[in-house]
N, C-alpha and C. Protein backbone atom coordinates (compact mmCIF):
# COMPACT_ATOMS: atom_id res chain seq x y z
N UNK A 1 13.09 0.75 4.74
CA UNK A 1 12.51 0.59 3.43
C UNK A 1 12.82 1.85 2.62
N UNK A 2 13.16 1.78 1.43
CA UNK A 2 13.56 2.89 0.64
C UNK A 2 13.66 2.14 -0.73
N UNK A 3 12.07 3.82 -1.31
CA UNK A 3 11.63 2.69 -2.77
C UNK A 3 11.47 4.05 -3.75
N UNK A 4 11.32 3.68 -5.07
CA UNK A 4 10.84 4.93 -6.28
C UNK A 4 9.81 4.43 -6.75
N UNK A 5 9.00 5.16 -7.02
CA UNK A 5 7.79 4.20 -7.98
C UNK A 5 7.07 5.64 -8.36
N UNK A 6 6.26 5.52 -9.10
CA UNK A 6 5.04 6.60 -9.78
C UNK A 6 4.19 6.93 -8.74
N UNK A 7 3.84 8.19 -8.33
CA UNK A 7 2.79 8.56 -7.74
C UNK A 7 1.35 7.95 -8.37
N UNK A 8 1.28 7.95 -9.12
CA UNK A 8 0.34 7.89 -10.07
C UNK A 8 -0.48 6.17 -9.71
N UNK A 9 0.81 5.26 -9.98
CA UNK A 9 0.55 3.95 -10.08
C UNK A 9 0.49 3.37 -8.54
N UNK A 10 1.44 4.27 -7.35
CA UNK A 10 0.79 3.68 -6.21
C UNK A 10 -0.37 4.31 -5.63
N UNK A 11 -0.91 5.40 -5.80
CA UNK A 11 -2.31 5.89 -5.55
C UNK A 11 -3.41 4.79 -5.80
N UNK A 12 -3.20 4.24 -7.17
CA UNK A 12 -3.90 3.78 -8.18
C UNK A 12 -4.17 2.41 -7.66
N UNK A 13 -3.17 1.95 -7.19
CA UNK A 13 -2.98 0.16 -6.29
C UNK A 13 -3.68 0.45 -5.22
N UNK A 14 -3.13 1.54 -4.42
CA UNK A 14 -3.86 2.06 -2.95
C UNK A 14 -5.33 1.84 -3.34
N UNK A 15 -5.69 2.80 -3.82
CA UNK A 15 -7.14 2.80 -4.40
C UNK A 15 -7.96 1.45 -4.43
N UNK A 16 -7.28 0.67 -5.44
CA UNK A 16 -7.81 -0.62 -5.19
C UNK A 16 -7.75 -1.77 -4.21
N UNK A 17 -7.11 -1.65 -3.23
CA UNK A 17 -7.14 -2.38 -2.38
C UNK A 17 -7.66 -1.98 -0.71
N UNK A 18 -7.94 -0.35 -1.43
CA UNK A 18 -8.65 0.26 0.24
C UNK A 18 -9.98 -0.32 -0.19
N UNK A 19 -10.63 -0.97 -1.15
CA UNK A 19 -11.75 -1.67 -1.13
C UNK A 19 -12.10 -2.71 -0.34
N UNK A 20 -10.99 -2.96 0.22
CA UNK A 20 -10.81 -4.05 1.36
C UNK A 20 -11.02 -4.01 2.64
N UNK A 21 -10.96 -2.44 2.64
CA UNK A 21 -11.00 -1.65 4.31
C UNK A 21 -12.36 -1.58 4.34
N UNK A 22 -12.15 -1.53 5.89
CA UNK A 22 -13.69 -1.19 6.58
C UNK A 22 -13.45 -0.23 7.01
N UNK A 23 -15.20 0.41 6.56
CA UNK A 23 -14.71 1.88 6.92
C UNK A 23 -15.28 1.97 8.53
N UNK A 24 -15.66 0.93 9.44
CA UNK A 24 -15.62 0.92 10.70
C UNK A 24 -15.06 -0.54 10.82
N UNK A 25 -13.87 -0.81 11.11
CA UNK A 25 -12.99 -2.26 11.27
C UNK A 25 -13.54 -2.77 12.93
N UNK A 26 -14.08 -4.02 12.99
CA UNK A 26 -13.78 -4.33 14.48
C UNK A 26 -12.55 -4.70 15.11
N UNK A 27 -11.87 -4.84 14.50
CA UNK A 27 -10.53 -4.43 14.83
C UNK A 27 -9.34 -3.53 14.14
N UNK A 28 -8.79 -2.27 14.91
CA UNK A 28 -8.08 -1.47 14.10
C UNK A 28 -7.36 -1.99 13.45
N UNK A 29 -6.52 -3.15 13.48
CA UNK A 29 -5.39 -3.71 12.43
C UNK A 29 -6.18 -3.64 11.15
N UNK A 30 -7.30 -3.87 10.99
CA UNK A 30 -8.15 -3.95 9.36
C UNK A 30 -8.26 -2.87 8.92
N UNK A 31 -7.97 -1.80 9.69
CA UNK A 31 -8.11 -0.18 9.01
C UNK A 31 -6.84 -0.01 8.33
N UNK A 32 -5.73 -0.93 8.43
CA UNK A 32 -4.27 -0.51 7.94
C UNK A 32 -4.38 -1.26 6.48
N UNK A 33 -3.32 -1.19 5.73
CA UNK A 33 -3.16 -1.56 4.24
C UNK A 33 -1.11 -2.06 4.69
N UNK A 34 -1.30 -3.27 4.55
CA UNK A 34 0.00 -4.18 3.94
C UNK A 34 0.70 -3.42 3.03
N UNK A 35 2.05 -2.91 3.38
CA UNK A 35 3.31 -2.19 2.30
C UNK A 35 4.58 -3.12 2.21
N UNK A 36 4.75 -3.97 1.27
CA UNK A 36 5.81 -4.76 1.68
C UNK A 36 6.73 -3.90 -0.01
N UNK A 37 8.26 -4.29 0.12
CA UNK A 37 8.88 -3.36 -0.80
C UNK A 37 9.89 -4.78 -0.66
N UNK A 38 9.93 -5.31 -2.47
CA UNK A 38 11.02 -6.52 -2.17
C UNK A 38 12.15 -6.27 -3.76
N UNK A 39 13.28 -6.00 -2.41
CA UNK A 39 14.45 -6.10 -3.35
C UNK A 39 14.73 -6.54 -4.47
N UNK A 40 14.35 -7.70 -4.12
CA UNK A 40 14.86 -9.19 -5.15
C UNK A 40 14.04 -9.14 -6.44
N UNK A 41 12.69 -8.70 -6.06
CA UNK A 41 11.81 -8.48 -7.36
C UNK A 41 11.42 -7.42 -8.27
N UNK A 42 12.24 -6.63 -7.27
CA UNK A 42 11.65 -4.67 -7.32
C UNK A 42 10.44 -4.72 -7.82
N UNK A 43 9.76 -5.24 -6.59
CA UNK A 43 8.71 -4.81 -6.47
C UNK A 43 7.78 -4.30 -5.53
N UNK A 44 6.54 -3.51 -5.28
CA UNK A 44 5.94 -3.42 -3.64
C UNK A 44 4.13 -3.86 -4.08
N UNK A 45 4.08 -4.27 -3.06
CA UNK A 45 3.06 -5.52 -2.55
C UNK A 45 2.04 -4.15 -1.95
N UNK A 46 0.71 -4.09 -2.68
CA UNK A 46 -0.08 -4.28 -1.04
C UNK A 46 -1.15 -5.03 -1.02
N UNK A 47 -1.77 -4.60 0.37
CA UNK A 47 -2.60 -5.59 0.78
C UNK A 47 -3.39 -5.24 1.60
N UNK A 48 -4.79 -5.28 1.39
CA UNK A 48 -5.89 -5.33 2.77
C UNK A 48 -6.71 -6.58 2.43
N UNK A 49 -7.37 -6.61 4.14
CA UNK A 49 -8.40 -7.44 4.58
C UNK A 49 -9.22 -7.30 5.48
N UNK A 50 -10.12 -7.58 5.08
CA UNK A 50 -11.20 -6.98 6.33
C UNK A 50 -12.10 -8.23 6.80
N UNK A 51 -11.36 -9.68 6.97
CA UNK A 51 -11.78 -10.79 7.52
C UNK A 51 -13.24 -11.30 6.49
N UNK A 52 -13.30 -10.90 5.58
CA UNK A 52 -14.22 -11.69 4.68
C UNK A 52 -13.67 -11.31 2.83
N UNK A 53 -12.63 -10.22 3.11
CA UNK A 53 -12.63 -9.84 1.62
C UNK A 53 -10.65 -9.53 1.92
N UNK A 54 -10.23 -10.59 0.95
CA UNK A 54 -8.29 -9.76 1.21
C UNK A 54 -8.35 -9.50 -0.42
N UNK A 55 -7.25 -8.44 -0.68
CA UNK A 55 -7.05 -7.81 -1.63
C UNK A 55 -5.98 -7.57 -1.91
N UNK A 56 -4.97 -8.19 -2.87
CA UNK A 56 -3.58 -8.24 -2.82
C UNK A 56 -3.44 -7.56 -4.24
N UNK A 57 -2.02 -6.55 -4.51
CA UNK A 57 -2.04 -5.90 -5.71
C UNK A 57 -0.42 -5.75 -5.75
N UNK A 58 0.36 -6.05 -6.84
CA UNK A 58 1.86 -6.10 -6.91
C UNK A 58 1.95 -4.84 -7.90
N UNK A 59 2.80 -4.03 -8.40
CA UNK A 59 3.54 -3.44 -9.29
C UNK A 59 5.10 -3.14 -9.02
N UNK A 60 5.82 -2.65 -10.00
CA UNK A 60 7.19 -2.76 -10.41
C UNK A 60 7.44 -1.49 -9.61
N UNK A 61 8.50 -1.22 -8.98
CA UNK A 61 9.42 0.24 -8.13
C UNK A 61 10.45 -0.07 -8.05
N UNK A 62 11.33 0.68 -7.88
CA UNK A 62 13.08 0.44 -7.80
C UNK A 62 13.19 0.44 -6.23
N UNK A 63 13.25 -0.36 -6.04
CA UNK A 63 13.63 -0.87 -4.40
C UNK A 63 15.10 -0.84 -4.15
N UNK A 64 15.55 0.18 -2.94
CA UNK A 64 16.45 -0.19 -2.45
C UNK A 64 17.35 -1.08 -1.53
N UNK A 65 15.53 -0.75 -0.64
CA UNK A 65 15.68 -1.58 0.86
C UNK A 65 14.59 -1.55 1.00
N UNK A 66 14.75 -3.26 1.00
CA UNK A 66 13.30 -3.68 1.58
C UNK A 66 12.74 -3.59 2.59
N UNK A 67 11.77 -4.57 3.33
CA UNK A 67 11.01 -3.92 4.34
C UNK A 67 9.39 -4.22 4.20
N UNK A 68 8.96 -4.58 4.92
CA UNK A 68 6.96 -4.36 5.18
C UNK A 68 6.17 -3.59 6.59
N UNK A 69 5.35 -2.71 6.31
CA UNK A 69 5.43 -2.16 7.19
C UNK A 69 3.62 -2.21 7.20
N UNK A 70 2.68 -2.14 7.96
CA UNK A 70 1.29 -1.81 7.98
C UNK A 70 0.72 -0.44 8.42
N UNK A 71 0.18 0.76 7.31
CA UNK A 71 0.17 1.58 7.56
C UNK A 71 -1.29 1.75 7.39
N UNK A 72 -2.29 2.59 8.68
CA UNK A 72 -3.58 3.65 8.05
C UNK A 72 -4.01 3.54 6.65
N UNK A 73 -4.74 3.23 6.02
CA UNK A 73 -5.54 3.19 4.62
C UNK A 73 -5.31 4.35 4.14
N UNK A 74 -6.31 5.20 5.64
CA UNK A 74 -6.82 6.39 4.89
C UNK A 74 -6.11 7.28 5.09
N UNK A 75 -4.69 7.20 6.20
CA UNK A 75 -3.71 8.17 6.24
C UNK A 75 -2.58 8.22 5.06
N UNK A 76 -1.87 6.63 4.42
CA UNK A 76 -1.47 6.51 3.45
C UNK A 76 -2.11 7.32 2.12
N UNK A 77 -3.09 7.00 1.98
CA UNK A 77 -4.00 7.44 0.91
C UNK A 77 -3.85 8.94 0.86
N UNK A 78 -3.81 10.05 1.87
CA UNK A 78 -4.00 11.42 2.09
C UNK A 78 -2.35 11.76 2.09
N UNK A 79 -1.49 10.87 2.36
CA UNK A 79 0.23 11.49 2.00
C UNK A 79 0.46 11.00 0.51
N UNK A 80 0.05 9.93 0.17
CA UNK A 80 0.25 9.57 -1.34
C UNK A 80 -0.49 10.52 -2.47
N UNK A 81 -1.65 10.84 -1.93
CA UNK A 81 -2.11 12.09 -2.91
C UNK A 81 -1.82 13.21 -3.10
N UNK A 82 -0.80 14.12 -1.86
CA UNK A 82 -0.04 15.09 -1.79
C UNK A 82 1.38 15.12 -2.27
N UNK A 83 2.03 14.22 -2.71
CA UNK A 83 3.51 13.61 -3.43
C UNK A 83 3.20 13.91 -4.52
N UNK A 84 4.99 14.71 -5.01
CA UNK A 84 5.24 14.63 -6.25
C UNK A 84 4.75 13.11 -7.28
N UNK A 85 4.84 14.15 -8.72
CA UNK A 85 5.33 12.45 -9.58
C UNK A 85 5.56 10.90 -9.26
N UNK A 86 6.87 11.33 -8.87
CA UNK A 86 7.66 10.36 -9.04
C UNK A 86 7.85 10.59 -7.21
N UNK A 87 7.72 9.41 -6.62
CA UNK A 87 8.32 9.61 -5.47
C UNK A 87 9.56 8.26 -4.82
């Protein structure tokens, strides 16, 4: 996967869709947040769920190579707030 987008605007998506996380998951997969990055639309997807609440959020990035990957909420969240601008 290899993408550009605004620091700013994926914090901002992050943000809203870690509303989805539990902040104690009964299962760890619900602690992660959905990153999908699609070529065709240049666009990246995310996504949480925490088995009663899913939370899906799209915006525009220059996608090179796509890819979906499920990463930590709150580890995503703590590298996305340390990034330049533009990443």
């Amino acid at each position: 996967m290899q993408l550009v987008c605004a620091q700013a605007e994926l914090s901002q998506n992050l943000g809203f869709v870690s509303r989805a996380v539990a902040s104690r998951p009964t299962h760890p997969i619900l602690a992660n947040v959905l990153l999908e990055a699609d070529p065709a639309e240049q666009a990246v997807a995310l996504t949480a769920f925490d088995l009663s609440l899913g939370i899906r959020t799209q915006f525009e990035a220059q996608v090179a190579v796509g890819g979906r990957i499920t990463v930590p909420a709150r580890l995503l969240a703590d590298i996305v707030g340390r990034l330049p601008r533009v990443i």
